[in-house]
PDB file of N, CA and C in Angstrom:
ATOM      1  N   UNK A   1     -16.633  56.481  50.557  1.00  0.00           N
ATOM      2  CA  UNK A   1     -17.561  56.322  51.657  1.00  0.00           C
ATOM      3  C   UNK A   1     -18.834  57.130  51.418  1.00  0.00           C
ATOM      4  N   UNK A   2     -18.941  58.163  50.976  1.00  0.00           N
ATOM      5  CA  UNK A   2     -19.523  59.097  50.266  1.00  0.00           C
ATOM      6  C   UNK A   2     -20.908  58.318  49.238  1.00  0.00           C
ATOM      7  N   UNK A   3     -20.320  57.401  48.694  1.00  0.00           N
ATOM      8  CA  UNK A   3     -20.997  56.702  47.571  1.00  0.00           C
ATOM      9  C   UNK A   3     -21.809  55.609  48.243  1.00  0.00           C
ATOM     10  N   UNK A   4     -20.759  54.874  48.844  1.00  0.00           N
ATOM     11  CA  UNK A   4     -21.728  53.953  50.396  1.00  0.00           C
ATOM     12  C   UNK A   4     -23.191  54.573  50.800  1.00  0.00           C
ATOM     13  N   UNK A   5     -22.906  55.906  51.410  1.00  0.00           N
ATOM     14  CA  UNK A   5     -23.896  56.402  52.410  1.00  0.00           C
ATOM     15  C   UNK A   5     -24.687  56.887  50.973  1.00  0.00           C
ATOM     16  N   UNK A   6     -24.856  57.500  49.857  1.00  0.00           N
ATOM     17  CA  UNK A   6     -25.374  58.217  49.054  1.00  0.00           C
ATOM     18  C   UNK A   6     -26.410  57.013  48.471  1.00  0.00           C
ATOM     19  N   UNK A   7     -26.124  55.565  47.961  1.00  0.00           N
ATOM     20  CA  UNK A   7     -26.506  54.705  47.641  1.00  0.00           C
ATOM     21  C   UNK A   7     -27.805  54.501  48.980  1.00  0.00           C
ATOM     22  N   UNK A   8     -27.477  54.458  50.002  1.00  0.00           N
ATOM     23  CA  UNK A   8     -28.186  53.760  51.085  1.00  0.00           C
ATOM     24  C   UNK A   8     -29.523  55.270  51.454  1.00  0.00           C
ATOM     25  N   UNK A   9     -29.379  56.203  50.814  1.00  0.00           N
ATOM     26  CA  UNK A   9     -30.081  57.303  51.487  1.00  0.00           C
ATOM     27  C   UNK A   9     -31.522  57.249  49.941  1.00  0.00           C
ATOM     28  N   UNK A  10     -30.274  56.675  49.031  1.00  0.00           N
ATOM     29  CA  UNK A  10     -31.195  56.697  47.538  1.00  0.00           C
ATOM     30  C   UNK A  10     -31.920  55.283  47.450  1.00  0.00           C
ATOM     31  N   UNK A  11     -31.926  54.382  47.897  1.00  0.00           N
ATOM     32  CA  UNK A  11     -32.551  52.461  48.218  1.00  0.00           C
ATOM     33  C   UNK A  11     -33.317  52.378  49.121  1.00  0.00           C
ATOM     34  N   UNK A  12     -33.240  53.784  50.327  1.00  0.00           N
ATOM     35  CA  UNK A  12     -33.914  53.727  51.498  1.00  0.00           C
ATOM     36  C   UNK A  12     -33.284  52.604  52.368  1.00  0.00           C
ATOM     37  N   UNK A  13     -32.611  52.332  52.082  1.00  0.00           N
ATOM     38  CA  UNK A  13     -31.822  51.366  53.635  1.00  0.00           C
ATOM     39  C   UNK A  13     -31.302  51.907  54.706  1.00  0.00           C
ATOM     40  N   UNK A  14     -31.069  50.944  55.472  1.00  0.00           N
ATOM     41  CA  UNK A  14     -30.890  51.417  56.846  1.00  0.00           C
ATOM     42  C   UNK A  14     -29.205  51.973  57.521  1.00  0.00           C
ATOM     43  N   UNK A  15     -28.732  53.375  57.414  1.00  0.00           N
ATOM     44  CA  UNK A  15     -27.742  53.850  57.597  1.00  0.00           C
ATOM     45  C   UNK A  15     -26.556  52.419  58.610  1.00  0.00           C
ATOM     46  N   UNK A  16     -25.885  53.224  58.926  1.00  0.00           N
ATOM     47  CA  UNK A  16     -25.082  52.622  59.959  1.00  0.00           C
ATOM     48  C   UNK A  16     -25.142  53.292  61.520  1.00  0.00           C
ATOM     49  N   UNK A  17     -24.631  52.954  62.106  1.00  0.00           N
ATOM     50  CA  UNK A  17     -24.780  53.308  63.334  1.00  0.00           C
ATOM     51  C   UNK A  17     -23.516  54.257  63.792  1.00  0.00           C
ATOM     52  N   UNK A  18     -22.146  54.192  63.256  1.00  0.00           N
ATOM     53  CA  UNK A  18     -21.441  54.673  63.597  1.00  0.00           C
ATOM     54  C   UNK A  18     -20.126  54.988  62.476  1.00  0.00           C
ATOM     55  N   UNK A  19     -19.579  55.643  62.333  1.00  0.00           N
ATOM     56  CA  UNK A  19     -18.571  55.590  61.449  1.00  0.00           C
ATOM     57  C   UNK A  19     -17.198  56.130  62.294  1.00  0.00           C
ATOM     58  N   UNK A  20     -16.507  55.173  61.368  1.00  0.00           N
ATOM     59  CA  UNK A  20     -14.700  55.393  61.921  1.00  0.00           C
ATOM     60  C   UNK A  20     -14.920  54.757  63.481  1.00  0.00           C
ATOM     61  N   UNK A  21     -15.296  53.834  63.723  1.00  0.00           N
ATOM     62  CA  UNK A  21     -15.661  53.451  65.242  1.00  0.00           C
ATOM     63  C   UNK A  21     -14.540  52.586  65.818  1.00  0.00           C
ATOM     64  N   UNK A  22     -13.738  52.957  66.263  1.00  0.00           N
ATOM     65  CA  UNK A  22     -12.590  52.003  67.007  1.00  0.00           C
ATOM     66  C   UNK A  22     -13.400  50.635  67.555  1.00  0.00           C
ATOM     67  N   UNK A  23     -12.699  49.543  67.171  1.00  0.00           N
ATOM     68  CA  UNK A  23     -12.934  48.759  67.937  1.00  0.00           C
ATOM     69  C   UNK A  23     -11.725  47.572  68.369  1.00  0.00           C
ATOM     70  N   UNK A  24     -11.705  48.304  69.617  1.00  0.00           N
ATOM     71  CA  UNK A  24     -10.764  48.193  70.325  1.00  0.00           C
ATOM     72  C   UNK A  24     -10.177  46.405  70.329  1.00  0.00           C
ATOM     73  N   UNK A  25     -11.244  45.338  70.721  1.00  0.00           N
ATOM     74  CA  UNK A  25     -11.133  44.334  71.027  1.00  0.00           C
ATOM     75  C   UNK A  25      -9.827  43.482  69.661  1.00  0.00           C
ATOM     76  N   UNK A  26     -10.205  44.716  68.296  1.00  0.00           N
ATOM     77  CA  UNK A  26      -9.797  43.750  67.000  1.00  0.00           C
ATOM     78  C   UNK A  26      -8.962  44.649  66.783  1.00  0.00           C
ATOM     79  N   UNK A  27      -8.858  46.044  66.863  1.00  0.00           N
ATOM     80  CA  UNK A  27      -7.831  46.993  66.902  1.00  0.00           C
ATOM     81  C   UNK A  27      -7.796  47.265  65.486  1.00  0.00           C
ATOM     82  N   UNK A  28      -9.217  47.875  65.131  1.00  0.00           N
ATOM     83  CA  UNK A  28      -9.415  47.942  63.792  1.00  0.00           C
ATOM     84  C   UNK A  28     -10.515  48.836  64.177  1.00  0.00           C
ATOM     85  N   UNK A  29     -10.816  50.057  62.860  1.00  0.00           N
ATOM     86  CA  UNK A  29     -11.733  50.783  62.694  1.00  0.00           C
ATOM     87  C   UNK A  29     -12.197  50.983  61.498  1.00  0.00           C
ATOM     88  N   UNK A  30     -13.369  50.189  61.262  1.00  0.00           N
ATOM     89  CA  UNK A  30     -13.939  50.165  59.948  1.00  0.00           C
ATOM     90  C   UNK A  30     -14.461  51.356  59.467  1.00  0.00           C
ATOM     91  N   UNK A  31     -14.965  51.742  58.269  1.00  0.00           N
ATOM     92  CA  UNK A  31     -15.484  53.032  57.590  1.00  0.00           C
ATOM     93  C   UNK A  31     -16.864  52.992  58.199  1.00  0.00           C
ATOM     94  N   UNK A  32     -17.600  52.036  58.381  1.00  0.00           N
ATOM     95  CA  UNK A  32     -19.209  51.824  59.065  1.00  0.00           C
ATOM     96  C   UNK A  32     -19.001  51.023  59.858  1.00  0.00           C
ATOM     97  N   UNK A  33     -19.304  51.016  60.982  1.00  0.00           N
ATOM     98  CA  UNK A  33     -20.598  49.981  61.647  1.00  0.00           C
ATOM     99  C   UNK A  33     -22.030  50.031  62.025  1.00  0.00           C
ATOM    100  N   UNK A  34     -22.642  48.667  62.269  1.00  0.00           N
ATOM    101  CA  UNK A  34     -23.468  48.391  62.407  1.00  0.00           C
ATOM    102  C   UNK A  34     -23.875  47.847  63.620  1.00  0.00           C
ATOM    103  N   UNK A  35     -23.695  48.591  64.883  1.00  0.00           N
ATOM    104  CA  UNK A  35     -23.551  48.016  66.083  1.00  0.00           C
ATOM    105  C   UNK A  35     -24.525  46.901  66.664  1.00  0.00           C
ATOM    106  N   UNK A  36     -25.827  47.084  66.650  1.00  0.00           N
ATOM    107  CA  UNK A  36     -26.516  46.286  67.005  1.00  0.00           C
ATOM    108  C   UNK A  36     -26.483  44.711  66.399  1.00  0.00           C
ATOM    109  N   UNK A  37     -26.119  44.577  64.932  1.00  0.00           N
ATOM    110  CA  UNK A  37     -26.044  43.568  64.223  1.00  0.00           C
ATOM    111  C   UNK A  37     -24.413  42.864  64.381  1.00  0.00           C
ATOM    112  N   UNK A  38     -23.613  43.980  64.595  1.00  0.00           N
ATOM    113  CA  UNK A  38     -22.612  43.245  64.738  1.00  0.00           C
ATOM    114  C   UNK A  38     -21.589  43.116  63.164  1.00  0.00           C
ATOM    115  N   UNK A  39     -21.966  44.304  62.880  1.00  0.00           N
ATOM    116  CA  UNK A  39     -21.329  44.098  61.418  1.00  0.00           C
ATOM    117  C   UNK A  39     -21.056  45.250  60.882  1.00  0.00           C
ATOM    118  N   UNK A  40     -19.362  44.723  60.653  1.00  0.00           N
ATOM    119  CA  UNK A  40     -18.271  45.876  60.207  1.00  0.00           C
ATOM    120  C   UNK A  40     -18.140  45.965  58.782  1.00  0.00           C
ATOM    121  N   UNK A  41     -18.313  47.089  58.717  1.00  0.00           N
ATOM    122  CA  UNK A  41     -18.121  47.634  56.875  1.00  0.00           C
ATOM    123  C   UNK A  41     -17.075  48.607  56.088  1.00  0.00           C
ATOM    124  N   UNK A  42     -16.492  47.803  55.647  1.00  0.00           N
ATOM    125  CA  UNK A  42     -15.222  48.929  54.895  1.00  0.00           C
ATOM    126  C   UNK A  42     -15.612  49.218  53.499  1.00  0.00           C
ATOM    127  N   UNK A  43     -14.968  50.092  53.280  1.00  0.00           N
ATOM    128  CA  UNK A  43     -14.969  50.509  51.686  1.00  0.00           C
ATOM    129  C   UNK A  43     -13.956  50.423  50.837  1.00  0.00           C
ATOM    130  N   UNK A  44     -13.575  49.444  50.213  1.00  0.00           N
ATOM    131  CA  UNK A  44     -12.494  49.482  49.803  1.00  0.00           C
ATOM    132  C   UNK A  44     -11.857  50.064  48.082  1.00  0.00           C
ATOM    133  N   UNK A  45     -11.446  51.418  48.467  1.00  0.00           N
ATOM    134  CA  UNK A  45     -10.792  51.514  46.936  1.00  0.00           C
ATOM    135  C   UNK A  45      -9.686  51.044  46.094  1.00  0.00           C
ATOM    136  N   UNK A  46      -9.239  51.517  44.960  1.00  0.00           N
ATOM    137  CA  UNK A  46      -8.092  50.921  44.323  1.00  0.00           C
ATOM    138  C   UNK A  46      -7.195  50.072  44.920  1.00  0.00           C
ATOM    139  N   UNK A  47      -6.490  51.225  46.486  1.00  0.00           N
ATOM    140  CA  UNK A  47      -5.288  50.681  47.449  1.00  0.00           C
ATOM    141  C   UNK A  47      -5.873  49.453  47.775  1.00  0.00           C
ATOM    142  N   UNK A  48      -6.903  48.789  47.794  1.00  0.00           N
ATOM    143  CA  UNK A  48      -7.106  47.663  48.070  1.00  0.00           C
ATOM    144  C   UNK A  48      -6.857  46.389  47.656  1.00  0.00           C
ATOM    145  N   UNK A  49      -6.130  47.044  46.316  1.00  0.00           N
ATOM    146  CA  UNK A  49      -6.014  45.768  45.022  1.00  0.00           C
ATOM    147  C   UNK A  49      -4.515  45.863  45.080  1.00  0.00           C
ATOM    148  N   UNK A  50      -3.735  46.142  46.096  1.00  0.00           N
ATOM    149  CA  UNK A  50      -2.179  45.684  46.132  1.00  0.00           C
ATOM    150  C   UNK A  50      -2.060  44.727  47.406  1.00  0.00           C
ATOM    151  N   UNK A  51      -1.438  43.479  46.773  1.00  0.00           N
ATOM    152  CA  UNK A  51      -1.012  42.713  47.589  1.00  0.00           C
ATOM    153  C   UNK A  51      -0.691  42.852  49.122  1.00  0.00           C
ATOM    154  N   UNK A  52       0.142  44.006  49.651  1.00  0.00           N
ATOM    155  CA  UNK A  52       0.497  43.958  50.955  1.00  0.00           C
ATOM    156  C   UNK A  52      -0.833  44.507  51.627  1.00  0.00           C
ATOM    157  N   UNK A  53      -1.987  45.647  51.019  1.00  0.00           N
ATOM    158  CA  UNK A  53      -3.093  46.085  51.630  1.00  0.00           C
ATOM    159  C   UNK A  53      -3.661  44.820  51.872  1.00  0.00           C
ATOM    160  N   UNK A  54      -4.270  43.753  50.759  1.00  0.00           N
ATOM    161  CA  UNK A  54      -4.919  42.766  50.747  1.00  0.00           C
ATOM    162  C   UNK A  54      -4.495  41.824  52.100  1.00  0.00           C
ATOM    163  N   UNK A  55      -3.181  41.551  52.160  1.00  0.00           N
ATOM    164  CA  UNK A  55      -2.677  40.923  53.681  1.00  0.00           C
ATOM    165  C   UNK A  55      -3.344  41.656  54.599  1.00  0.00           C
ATOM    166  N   UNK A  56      -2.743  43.056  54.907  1.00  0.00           N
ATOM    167  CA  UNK A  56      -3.419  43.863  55.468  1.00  0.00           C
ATOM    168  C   UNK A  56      -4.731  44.166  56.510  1.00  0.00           C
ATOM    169  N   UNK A  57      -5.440  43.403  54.508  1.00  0.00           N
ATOM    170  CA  UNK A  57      -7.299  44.062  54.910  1.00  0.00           C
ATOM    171  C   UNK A  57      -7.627  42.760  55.767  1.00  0.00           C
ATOM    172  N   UNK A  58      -6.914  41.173  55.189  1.00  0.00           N
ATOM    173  CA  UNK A  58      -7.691  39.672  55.601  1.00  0.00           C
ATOM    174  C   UNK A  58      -7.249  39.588  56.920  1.00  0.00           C
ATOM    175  N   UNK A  59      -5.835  40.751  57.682  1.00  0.00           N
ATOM    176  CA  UNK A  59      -5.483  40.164  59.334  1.00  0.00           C
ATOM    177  C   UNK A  59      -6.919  41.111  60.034  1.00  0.00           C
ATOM    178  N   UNK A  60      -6.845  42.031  59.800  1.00  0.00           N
ATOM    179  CA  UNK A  60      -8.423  42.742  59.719  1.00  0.00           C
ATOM    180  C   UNK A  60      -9.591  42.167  60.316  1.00  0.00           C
ATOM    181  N   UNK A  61      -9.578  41.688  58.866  1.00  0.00           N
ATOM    182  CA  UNK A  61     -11.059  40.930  58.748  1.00  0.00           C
ATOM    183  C   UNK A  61     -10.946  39.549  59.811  1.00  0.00           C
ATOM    184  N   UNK A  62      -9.875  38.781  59.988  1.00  0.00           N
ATOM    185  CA  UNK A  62      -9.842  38.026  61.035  1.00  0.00           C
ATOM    186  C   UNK A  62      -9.566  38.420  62.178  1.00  0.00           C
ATOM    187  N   UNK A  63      -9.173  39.432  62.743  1.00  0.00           N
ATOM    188  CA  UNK A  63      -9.272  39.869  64.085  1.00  0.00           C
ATOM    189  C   UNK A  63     -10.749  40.388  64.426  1.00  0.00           C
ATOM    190  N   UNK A  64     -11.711  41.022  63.739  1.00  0.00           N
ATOM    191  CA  UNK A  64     -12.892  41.201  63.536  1.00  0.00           C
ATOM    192  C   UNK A  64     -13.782  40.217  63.971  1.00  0.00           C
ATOM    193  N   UNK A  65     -13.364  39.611  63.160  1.00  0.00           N
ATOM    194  CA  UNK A  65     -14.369  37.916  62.789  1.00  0.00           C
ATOM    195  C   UNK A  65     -14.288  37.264  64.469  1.00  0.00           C
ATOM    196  N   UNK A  66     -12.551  36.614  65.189  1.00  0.00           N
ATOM    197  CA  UNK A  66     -12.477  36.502  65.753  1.00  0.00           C
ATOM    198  C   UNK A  66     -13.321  37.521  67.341  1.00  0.00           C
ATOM    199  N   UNK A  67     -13.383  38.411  67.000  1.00  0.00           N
ATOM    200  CA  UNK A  67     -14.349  39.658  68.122  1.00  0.00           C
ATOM    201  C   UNK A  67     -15.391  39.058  68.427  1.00  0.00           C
ATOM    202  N   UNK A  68     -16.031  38.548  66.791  1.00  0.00           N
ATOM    203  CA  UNK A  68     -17.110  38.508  66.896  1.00  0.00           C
ATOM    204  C   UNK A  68     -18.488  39.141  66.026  1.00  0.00           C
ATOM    205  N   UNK A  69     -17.449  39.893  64.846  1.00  0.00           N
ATOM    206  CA  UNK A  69     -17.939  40.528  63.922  1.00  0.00           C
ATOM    207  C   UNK A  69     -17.854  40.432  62.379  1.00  0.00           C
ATOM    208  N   UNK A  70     -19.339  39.955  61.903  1.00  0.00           N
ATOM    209  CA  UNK A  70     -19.552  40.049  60.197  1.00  0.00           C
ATOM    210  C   UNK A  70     -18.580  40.864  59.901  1.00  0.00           C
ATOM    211  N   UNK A  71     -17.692  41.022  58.796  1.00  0.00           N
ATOM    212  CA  UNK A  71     -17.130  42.016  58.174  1.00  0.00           C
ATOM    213  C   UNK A  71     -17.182  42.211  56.653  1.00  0.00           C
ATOM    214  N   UNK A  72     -18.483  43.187  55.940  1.00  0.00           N
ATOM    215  CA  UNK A  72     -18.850  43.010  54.496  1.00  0.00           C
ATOM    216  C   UNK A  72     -18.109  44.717  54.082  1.00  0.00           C
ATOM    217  N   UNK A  73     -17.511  43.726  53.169  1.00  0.00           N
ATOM    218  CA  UNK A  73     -16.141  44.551  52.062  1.00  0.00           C
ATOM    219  C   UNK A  73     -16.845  45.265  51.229  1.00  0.00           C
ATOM    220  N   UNK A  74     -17.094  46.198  50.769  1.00  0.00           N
ATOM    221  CA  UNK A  74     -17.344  47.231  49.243  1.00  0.00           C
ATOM    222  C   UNK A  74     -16.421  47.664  48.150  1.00  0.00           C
ATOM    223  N   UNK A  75     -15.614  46.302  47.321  1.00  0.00           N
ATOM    224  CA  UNK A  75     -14.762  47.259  46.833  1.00  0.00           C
ATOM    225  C   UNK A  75     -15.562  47.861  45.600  1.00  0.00           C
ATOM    226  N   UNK A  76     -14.129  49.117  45.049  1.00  0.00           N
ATOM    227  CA  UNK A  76     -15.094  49.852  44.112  1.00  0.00           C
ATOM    228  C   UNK A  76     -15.537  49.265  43.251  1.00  0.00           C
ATOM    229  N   UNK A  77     -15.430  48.481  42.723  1.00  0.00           N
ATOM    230  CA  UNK A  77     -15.452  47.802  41.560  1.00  0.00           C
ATOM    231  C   UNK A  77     -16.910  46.714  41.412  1.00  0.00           C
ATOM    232  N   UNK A  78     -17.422  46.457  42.290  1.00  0.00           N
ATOM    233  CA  UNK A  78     -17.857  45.316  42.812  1.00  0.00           C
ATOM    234  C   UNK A  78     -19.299  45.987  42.543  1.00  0.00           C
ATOM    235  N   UNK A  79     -20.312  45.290  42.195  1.00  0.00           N
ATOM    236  CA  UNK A  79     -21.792  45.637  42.208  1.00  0.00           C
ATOM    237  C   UNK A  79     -22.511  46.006  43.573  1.00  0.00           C
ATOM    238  N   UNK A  80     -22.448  47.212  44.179  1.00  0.00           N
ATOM    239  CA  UNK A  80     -22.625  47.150  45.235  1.00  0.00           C
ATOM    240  C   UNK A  80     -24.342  47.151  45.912  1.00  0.00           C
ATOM    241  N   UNK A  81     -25.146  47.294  44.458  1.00  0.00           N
ATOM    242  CA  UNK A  81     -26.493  47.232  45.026  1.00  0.00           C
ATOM    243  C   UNK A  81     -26.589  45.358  45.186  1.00  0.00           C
ATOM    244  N   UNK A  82     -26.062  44.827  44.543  1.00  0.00           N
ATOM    245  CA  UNK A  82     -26.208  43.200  44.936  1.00  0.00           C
ATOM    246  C   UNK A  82     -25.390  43.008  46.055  1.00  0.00           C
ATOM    247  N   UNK A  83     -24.806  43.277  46.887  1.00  0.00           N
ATOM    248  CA  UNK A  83     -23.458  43.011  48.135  1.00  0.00           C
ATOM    249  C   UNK A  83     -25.020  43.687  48.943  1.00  0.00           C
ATOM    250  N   UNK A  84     -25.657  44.782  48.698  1.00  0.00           N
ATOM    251  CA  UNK A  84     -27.178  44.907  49.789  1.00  0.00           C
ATOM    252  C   UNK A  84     -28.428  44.208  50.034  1.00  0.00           C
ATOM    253  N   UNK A  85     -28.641  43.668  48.625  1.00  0.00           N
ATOM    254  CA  UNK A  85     -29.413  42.986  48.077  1.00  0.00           C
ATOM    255  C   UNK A  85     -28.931  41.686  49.434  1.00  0.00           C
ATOM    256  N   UNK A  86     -27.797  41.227  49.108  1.00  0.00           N
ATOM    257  CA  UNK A  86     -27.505  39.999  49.400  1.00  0.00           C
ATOM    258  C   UNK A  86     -27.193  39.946  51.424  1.00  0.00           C
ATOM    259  N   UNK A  87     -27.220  41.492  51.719  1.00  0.00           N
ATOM    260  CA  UNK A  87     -27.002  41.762  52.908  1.00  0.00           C
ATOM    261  C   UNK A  87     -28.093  42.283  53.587  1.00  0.00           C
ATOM    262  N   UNK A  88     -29.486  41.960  52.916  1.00  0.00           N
ATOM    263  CA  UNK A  88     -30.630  42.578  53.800  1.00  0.00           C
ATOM    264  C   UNK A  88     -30.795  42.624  55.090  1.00  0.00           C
ATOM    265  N   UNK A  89     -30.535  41.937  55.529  1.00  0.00           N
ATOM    266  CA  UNK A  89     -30.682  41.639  57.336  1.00  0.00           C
ATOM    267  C   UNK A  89     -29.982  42.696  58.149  1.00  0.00           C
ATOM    268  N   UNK A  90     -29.188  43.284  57.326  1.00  0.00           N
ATOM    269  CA  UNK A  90     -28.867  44.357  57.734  1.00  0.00           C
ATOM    270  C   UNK A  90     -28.364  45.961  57.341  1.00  0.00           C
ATOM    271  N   UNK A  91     -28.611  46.069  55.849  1.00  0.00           N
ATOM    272  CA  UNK A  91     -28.787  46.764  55.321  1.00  0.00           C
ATOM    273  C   UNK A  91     -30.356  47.760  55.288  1.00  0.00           C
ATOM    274  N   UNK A  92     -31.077  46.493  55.218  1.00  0.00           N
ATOM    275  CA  UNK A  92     -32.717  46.173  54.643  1.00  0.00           C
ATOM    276  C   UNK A  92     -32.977  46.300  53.389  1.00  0.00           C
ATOM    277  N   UNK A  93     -34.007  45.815  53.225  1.00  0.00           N
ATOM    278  CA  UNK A  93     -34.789  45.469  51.655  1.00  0.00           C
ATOM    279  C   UNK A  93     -34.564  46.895  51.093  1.00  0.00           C
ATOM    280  N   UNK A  94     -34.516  46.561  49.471  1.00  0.00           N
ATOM    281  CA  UNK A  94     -34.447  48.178  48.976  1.00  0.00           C
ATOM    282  C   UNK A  94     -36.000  48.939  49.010  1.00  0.00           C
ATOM    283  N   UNK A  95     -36.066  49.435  49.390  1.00  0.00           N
ATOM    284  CA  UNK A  95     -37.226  50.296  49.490  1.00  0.00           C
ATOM    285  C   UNK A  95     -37.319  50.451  51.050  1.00  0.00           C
ATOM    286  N   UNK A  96     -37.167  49.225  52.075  1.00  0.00           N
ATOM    287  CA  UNK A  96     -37.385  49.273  53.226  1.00  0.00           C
ATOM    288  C   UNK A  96     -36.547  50.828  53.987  1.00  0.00           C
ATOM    289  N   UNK A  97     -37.171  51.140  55.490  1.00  0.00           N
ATOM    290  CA  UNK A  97     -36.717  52.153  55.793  1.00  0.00           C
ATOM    291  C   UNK A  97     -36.248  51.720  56.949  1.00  0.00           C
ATOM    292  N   UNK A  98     -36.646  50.624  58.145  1.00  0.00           N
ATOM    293  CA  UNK A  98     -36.362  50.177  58.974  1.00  0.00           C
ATOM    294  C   UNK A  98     -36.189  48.462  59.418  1.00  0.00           C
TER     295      UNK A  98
END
């Protein structure tokens, strides 16, 4: 999570709004949100790449979804300046500050 926020302080994008934020409706608490936009952000490491987490992460991500909420994944592995790139609208442009 560390690497999340460190990336976004070094691109100039736009933090999150809240972290570890219960949300009650999906009964899930993502590593970020993004309250105003509506979009939940996890970070997902290694434990993410075993089968029962993966069940796990997708009842998650569909109780989320169902709320009413984007839900964009970070695993480690994954290029994460393109997952921002590709998430401007709510990340923002790299360089952007607001």
């Amino acid at each position: 999570e560390r690497r999340f926020l460190d990336l976004l302080v070094a691109e100039h994008r736009r933090p999150p709004s809240d972290s570890q934020q219960l949300i009650e409706a999906a009964g899930s608490r993502p590593d970020f949100l993004y309250r105003a936009e509506r979009v939940a952000v996890f970070i997902d490491g290694p434990i993410h790449d075993q089968p029962d987490q993966q069940q796990t992460d997708a009842q998650a991500t569909a109780r989320l979804e169902d709320a009413g909420y984007e839900v964009i994944r970070f695993h480690y592995a994954a290029d994460w300046r393109a997952l921002l790139d590709a998430h401007s609208d709510v990340f923002g442009a790299d360089g952007a500050t607001g």
